[in-house]
N, C-alpha and C. Protein backbone atom coordinates (compact mmCIF):
# COMPACT_ATOMS: atom_id res chain seq x y z
N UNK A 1 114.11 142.80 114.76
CA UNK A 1 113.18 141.67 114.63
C UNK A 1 111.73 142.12 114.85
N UNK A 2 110.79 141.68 114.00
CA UNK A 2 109.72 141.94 114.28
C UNK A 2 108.93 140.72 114.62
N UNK A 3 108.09 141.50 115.39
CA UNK A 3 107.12 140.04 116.14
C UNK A 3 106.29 140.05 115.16
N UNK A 4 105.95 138.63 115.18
CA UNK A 4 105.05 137.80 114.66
C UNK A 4 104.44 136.67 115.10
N UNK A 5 103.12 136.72 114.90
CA UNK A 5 102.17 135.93 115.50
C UNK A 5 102.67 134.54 115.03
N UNK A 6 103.17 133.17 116.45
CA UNK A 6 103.26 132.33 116.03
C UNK A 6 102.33 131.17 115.18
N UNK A 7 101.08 131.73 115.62
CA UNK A 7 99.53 130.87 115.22
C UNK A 7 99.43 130.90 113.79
N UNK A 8 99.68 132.43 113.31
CA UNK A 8 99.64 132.92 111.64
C UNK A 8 100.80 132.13 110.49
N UNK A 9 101.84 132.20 111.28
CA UNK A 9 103.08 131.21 111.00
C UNK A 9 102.78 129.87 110.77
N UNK A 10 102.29 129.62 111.59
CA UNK A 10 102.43 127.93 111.71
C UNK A 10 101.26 126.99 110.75
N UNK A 11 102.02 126.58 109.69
CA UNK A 11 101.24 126.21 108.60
C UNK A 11 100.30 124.79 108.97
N UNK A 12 100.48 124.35 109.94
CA UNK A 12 99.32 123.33 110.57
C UNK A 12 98.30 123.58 111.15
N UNK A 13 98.64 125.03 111.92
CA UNK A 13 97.31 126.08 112.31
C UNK A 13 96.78 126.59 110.90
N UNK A 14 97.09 126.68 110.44
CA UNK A 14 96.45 127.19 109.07
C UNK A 14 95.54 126.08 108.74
N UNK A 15 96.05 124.92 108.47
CA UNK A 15 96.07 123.95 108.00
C UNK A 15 94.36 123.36 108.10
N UNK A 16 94.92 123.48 110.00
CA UNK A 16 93.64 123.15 110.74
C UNK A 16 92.74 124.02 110.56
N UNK A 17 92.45 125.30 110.52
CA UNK A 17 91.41 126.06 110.07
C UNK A 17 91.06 125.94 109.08
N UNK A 18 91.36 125.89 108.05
CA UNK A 18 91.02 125.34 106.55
C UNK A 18 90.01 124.32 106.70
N UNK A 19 91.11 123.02 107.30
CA UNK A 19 90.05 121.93 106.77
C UNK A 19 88.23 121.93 108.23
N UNK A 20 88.95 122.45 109.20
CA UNK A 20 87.59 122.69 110.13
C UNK A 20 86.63 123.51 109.21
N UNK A 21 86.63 124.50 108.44
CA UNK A 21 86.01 125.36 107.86
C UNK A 21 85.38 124.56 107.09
N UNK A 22 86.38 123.66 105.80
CA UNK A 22 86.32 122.86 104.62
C UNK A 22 85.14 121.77 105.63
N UNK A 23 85.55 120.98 106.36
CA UNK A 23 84.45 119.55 107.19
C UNK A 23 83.14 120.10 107.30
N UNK A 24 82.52 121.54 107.28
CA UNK A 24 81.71 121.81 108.01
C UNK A 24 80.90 122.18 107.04
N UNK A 25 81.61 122.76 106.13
CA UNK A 25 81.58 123.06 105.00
C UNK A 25 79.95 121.84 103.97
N UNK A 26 81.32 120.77 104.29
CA UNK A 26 80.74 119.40 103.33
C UNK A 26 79.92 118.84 104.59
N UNK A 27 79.99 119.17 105.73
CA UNK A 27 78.80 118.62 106.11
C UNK A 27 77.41 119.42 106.37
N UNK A 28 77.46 120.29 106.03
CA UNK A 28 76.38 120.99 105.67
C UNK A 28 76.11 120.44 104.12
N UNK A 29 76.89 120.61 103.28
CA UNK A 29 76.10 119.86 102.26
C UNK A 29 75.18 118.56 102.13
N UNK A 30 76.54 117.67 102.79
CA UNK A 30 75.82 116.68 103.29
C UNK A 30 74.46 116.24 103.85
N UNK A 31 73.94 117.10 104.54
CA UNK A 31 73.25 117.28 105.33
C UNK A 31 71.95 117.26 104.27
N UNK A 32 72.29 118.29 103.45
CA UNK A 32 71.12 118.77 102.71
C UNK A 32 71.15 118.01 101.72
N UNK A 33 71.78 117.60 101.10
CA UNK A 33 71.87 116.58 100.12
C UNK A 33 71.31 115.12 100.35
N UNK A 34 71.25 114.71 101.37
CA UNK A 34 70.78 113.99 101.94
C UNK A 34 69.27 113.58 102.88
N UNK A 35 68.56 114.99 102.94
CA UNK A 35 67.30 115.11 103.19
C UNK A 35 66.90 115.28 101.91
N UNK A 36 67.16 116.01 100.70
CA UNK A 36 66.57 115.99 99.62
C UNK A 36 66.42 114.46 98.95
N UNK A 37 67.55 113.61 99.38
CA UNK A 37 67.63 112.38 98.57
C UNK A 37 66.42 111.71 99.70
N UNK A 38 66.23 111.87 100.47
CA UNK A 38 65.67 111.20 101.85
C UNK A 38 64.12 111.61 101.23
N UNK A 39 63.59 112.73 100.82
CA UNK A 39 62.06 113.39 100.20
C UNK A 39 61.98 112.43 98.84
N UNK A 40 62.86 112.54 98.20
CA UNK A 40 62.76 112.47 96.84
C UNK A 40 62.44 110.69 97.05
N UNK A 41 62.88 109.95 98.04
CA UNK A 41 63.25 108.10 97.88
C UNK A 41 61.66 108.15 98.80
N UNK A 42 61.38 108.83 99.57
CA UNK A 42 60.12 108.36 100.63
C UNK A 42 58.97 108.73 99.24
N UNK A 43 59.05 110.05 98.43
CA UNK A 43 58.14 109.99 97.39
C UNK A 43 58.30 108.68 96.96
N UNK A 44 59.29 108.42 96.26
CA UNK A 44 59.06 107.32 94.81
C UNK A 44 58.72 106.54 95.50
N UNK A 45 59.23 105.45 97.28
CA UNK A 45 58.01 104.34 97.87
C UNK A 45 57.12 104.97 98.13
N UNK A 46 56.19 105.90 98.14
CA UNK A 46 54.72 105.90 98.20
C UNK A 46 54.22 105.86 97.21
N UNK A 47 54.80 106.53 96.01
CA UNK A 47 54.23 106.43 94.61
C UNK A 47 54.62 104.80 94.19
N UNK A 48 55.44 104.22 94.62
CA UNK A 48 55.73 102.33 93.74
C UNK A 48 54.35 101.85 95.12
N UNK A 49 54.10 102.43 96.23
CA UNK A 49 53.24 101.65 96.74
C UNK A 49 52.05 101.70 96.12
N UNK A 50 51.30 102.88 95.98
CA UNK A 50 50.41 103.29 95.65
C UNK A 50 50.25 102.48 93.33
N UNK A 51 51.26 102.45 93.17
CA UNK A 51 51.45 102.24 91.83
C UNK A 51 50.68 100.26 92.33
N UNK A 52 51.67 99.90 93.38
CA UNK A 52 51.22 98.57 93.11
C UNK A 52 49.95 98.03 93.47
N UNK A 53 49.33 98.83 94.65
CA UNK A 53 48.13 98.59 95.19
C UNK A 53 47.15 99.03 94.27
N UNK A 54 47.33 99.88 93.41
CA UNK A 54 46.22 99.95 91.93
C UNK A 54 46.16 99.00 91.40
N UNK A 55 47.32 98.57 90.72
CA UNK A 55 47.74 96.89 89.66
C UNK A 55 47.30 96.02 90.82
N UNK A 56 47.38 95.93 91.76
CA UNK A 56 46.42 94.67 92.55
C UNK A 56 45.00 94.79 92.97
N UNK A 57 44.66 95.23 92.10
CA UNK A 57 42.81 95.51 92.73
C UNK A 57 42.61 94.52 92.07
């Protein structure tokens, strides 16, 4: 018999490393995907502010 690591075996330990890797993964995207959308939405209200305070002079 040869030993073997029960941790390497056990397909829920696997399982769990995967998706911890995978969560961290998408939340780093998240992250960034979401400050870019966060730049890009604070531009367009300063530019619709600035757009409307011209048309109201």
């Amino acid at each position: 018999m040869t030993h073997r690591d029960p941790h390497l075996e056990n397909p829920n330990f696997i399982w769990l490393n995967f998706s911890t890797k995978f969560y961290f993964q998408i939340l780093k995207m998240t992250q960034n995907l979401f400050s870019q959308f966060l730049l890009k939405y604070d531009v367009f209200v300063k530019s619709k502010i600035l757009i409307t305070k011209g048309v109201h002079k």
